[in-house]
Structures are given as structure tokens and as C-alpha cells.
Protein backbone atom coordinates (compact mmCIF):
# COMPACT_ATOMS: atom_id res chain seq x y z
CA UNK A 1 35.80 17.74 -62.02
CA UNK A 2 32.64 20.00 -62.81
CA UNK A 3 30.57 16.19 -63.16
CA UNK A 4 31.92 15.71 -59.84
CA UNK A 5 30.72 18.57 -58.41
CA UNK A 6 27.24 18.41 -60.77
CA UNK A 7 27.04 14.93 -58.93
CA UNK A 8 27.56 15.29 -55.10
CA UNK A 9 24.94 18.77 -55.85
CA UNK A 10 22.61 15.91 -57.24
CA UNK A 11 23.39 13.74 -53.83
CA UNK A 12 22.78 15.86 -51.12
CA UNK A 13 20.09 18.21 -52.36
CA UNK A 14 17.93 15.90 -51.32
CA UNK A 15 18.70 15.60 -47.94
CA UNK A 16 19.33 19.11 -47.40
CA UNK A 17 15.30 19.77 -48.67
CA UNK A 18 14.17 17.01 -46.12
CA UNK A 19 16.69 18.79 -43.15
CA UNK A 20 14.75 21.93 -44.27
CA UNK A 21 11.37 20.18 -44.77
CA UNK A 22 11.54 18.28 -41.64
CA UNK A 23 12.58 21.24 -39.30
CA UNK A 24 8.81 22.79 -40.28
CA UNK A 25 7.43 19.57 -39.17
CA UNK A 26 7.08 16.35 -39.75
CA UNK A 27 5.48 14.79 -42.76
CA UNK A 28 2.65 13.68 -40.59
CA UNK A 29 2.41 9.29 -39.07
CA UNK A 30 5.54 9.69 -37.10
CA UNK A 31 3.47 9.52 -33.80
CA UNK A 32 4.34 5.89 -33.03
CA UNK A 33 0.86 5.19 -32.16
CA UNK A 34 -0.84 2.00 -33.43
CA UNK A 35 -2.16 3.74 -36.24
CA UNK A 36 0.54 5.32 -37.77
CA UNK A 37 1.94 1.74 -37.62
CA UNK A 38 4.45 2.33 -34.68
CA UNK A 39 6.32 4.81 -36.99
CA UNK A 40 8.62 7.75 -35.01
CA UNK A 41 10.99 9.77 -36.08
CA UNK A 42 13.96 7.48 -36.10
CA UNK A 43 12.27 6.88 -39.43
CA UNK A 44 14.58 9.11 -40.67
CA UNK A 45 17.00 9.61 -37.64
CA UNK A 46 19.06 7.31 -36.28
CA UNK A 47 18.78 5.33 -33.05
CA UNK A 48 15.61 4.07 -31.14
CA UNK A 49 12.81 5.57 -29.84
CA UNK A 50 12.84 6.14 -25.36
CA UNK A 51 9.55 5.60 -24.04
CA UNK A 52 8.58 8.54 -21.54
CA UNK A 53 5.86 8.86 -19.11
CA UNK A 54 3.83 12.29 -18.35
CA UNK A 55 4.73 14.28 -21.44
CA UNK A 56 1.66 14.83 -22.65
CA UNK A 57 -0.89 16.43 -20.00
CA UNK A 58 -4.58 17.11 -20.49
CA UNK A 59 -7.64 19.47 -18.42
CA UNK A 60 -9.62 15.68 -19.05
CA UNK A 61 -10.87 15.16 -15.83
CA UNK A 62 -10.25 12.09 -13.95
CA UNK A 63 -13.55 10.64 -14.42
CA UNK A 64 -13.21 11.00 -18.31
CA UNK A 65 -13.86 13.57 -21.07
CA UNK A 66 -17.11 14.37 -22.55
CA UNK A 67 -18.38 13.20 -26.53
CA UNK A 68 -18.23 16.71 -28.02
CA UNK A 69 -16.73 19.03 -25.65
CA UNK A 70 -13.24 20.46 -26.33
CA UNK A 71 -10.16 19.86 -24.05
CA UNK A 72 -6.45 21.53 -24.02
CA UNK A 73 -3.83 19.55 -24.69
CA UNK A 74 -0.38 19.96 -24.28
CA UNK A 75 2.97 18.12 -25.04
CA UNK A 76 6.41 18.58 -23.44
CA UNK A 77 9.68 17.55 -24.44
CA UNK A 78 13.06 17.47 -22.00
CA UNK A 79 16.23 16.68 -23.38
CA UNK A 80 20.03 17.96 -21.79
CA UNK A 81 21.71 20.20 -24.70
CA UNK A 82 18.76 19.73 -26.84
CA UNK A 83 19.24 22.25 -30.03
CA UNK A 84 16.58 22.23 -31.65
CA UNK A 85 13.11 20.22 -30.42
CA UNK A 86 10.18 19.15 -32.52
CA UNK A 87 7.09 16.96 -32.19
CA UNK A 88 4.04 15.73 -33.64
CA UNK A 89 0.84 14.23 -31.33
CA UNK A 90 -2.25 12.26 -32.78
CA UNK A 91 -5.37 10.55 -30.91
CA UNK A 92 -6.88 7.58 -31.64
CA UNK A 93 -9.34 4.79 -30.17
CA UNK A 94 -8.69 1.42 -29.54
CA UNK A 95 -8.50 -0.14 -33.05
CA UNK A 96 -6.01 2.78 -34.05
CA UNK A 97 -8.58 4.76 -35.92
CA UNK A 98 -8.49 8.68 -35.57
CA UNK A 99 -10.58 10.21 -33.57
CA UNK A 100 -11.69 13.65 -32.39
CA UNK A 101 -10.72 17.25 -34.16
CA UNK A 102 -7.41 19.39 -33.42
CA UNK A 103 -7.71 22.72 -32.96
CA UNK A 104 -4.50 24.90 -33.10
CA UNK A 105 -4.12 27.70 -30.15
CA UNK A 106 -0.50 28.74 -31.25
CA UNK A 107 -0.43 29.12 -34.78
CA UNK A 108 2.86 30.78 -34.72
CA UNK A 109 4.55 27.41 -33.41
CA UNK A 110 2.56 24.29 -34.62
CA UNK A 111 0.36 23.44 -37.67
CA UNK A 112 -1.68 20.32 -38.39
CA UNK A 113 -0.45 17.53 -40.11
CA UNK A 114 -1.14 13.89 -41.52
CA UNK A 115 -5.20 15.20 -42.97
CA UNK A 116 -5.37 17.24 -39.80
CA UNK A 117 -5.55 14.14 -37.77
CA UNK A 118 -2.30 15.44 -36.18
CA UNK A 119 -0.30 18.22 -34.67
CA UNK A 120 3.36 18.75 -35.67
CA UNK A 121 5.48 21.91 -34.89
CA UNK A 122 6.74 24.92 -37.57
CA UNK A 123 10.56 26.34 -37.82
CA UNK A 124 9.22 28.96 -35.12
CA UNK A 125 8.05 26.26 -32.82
CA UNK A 126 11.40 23.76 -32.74
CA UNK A 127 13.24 26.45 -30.37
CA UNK A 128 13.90 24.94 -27.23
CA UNK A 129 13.96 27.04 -23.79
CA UNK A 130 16.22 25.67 -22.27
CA UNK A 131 16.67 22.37 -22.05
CA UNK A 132 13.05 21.55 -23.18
CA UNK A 133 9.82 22.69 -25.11
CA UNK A 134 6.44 22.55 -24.73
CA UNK A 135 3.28 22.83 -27.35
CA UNK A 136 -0.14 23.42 -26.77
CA UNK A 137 -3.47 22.97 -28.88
CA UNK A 138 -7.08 21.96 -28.19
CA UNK A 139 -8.72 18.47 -28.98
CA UNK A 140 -12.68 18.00 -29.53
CA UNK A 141 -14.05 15.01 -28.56
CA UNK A 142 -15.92 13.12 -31.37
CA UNK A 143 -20.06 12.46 -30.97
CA UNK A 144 -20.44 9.61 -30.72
CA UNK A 145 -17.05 8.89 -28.74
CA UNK A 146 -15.63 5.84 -28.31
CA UNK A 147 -14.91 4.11 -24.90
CA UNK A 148 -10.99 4.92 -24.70
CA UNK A 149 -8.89 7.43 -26.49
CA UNK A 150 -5.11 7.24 -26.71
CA UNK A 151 -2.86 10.25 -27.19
CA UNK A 152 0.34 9.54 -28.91
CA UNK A 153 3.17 11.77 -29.35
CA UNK A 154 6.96 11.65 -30.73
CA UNK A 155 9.60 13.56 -30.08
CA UNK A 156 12.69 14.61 -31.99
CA UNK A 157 15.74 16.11 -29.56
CA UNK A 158 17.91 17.26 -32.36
CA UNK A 159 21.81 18.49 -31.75
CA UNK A 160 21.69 20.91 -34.39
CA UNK A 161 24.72 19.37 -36.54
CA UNK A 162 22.68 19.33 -39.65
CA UNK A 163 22.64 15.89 -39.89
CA UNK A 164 20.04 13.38 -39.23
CA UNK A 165 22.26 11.41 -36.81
CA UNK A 166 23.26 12.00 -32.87
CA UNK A 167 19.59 13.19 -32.53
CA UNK A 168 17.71 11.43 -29.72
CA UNK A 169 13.73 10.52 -30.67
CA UNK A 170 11.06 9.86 -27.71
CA UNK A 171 7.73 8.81 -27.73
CA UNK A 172 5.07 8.98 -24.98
CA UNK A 173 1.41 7.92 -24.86
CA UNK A 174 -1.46 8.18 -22.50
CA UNK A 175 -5.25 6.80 -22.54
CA UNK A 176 -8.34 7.88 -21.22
CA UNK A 177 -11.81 6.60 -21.24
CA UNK A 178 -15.14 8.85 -21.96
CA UNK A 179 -17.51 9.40 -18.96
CA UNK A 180 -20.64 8.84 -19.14
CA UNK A 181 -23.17 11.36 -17.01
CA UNK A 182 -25.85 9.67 -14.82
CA UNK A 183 -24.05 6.09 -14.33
CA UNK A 184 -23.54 5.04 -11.26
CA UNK A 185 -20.45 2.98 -11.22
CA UNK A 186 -19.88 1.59 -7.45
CA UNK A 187 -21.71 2.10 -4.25
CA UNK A 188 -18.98 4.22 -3.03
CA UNK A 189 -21.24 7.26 -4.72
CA UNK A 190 -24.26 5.38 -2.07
CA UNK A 191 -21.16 6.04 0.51
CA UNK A 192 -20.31 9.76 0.25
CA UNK A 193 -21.89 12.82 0.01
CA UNK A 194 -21.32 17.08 0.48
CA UNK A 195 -22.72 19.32 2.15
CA UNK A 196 -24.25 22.41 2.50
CA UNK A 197 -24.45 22.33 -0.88
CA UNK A 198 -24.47 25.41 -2.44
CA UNK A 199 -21.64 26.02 0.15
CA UNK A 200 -19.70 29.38 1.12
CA UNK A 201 -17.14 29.37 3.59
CA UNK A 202 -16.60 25.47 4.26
CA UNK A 203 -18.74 22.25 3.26
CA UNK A 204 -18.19 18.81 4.70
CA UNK A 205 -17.66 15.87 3.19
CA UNK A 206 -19.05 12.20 4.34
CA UNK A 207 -16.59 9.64 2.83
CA UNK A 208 -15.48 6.37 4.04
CA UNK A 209 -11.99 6.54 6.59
CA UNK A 210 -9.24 6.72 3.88
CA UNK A 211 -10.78 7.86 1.10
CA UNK A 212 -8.65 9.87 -1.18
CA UNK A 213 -10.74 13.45 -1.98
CA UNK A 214 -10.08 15.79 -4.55
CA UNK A 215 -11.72 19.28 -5.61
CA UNK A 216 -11.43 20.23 -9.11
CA UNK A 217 -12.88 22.38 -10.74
CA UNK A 218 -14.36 22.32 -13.87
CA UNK A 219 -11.55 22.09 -16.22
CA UNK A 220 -9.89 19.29 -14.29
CA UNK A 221 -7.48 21.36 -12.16
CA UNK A 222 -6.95 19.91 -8.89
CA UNK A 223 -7.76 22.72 -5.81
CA UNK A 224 -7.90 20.35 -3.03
CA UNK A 225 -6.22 16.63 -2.33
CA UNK A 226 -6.04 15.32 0.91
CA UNK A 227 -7.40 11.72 2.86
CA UNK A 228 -10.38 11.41 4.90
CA UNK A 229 -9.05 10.77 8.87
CA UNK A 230 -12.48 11.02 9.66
CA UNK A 231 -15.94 9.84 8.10
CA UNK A 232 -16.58 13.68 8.13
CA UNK A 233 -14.24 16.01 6.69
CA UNK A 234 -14.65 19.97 6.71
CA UNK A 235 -12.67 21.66 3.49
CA UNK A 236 -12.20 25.59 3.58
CA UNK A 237 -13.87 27.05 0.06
CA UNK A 238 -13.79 30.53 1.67
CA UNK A 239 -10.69 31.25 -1.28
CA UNK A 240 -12.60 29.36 -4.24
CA UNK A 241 -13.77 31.99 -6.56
CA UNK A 242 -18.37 31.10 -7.05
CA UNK A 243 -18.88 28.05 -9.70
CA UNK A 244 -19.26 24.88 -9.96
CA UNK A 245 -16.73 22.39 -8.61
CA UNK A 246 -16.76 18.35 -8.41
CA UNK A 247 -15.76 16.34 -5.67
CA UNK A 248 -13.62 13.04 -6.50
CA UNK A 249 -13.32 10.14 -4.19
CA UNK A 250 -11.78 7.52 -4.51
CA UNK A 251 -11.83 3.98 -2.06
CA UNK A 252 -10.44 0.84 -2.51
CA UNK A 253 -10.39 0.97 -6.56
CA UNK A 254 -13.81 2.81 -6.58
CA UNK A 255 -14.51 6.16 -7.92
CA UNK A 256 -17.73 8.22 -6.78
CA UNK A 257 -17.97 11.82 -8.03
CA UNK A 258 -20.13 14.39 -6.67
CA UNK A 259 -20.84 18.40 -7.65
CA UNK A 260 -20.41 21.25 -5.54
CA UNK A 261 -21.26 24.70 -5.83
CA UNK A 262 -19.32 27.98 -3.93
CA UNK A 263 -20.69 30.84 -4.00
């Protein structure tokens, strides 16, 4: 009876260390990106990974990131019940090479992984709230950059049986391209314009009828989104805090962008 015992020990110690190992994060290509050879999760949990849409956001603005400048990134998971959530989020270019640096902002919750070419989370970081959980860390574009850059990310929704099975794995992915300052892409930048420029209270904006206009400002958030009625539009600044802010448009698959500044 004592070989029994000697031999079921000898069984499920392993899994038990790879439970333990895996709740600290994962051993680093589970991403499913095209580099880590479509690999998730379900790797070593059961069932297939569910594609998701918007759970990874970024302060990239619309018109691209910049080679060398450093961006926030974050990744959110939402699962009913979920128990325990953890994650791990790479970027590469178009070939599936890695690209760019991760920085980690919350060392208490996530760690780098895979020869720091990923993110993955720690014990303290697989605590859900709620129903879902969110990481965040910083990303430095390379320089050079390449044209595109695809963020990949996998997601483990675990039920907390102790078990690798009835867990639920997701992965997401978005792509974004690296702008390029001084290009003109389209005559729609020929098109529109802003002024006063620097403004104060209000500026006005010459677009083409049915433009869609956003104000960000530097980091990407959106202040303002609304469609021109009228070749000349008049937007209120007289809340925007003094800085520099860009003004998107976009008409009939064109993209101009120009810069304000409040003060």
C-alpha cells in the first residue's frame, strides 16, 4: 500500500507544481500570435480558444504610433463566474518577429515573460473583480519600426477547481500601423483646415459636409467627435486645459490630421 501511495505522490506532483507554476504566469508563447506559433493556453487547458474583439486597448493614436516613443497598453478579460483570471500579451510585426520593449507599470500584478518579449500576470495579479480583470503596462516602439505591429493576447478564465479542465481560454488581437510625420496621404489634408490657431475659447474647422472630426489630445484620448453639417464647424475649447491637441478627419476612406493649440 505505501508503493501505492509513493506512486500516485510521484503522479500528481507534477501537475500540482505546474497548477502552482502556472497561476504566477504563464511560461511565456501562449499568446496565440503568429509567432508563438498560434499557441494559447488550452495548451495545457482543455477546450478551444474564443476569439474576442476590443480587449486589448492602446493611447496609439489613430493615425499610428511613433518609432521610439512609449505607449500604455492595457488588456482586459470578462468572463461570468470567472475565479481566478490570468493573461499574457506580446507584439510583433508582420512576419511574427518581436518587436518593441515592455515596460511593467504594476509590478505587484504582472512580470515579463518569454525573454521579456511578453507580459504575463503574478499570483497577485490573477484576482478577478468581479466578473473580469484588467492589466496594464507600457510598450516602446522599436527605431527603426516596422510598418504594422500586432498585439496579441490570451486569456485564461479559470473556475478555481484546481484542475486544468472547465477553464475557458480567449484570445484577442489588434494591429496598428506606424505614422509617419510630414506625409501627406490624401488631398483631404488640401481640404480641411483650423482656425484661429493658437485658439482660446472656440476655433473653426473647414472640412468637407460629412466629415467625421475628432479632437484628441496628445495621448490619443478622444475630447471631441461629432460630423461636419456644415463646411464650417465652430467647436467650444473654452474647457480644454492649454496644449497641444490634433484634429482628425476623416472623408470617404481618407484621413487628414491637423494640430491645434488651446491656450
Amino acid at each position: 500500500m505505501k508503493k501505492i501511495y509513493n506512486l500516485l505522490l510521484v503522479l500528481t506532483l507534477p501537475a500540482v507544481l505546474i497548477l502552482f507554476s502556472y497561476s504566477t504566469g504563464t511560461p511565456g508563447g501562449k499568446t496565440g500570435s503568429m509567432g508563438d506559433d498560434g499557441n494559447t493556453c488550452t495548451d495545457c487547458h482543455t477546450g478551444t480558444a474564443q476569439a474576442q474583439t476590443d480587449w486589448i486597448t492602446t493611447d496609439i493614436p489613430a493615425e499610428g504610433f511613433f518609432a521610439g516613443e512609449t505607449y500604455t497598453i492595457t488588456a482586459t478579460g470578462t468572463h461570468a463566474g470567472v475565479v481566478k483570471f490570468g493573461f499574457e500579451l506580446t507584439a510583433e510585426d508582420e512576419s511574427g518577429a518581436k518587436t518593441g520593449t515592455f515596460i511593467i507599470t504594476e509590478e505587484t500584478r504582472t512580470k515579463l515573460a518569454n525573454s521579456n518579449s511578453s507580459v504575463t500576470h503574478v499570483a497577485a495579479g490573477n484576482i478577478p473583480t468581479g466578473d473580469s480583470n484588467s492589466w496594464t503596462m507600457e510598450w516602446t516602439a522599436p527605431n527603426p519600426a516596422p510598418e504594422m505591429v500586432k498585439f496579441n493576447a490570451a486569456f485564461n478564465a479559470a473556475n478555481g477547481n484546481g484542475t486544468t479542465s472547465g477553464d475557458v481560454i480567449y484570445k484577442t488581437e489588434i494591429s496598428v500601423n506606424q505614422a509617419h510625420v510630414g506625409i501627406i496621404d490624401n488631398q483631404l489634408t488640401d481640404n480641411t483646415s483650423v482656425y484661429p490657431n493658437p485658439a482660446t475659447d472656440n476655433f473653426t474647422v473647414v472640412a468637407p459636409l460629412g466629415s467625421s472630426i475628432q479632437v484628441m489630445d496628445i495621448s490619443g484620448r478622444v475630447i471631441t467627435s461629432l460630423k461636419a453639417q456644415t463646411d464650417l464647424t465652430s467647436i467650444d475649447v473654452s474647457t480644454y486645459q492649454d496644449g497641444l491637441y490634433l484634429i482628425q478627419f476623416e472623408h470617404n476612406g481618407d484621413v487628414a490630421t491637423h494640430k491645434l493649440i488651446v491656450k
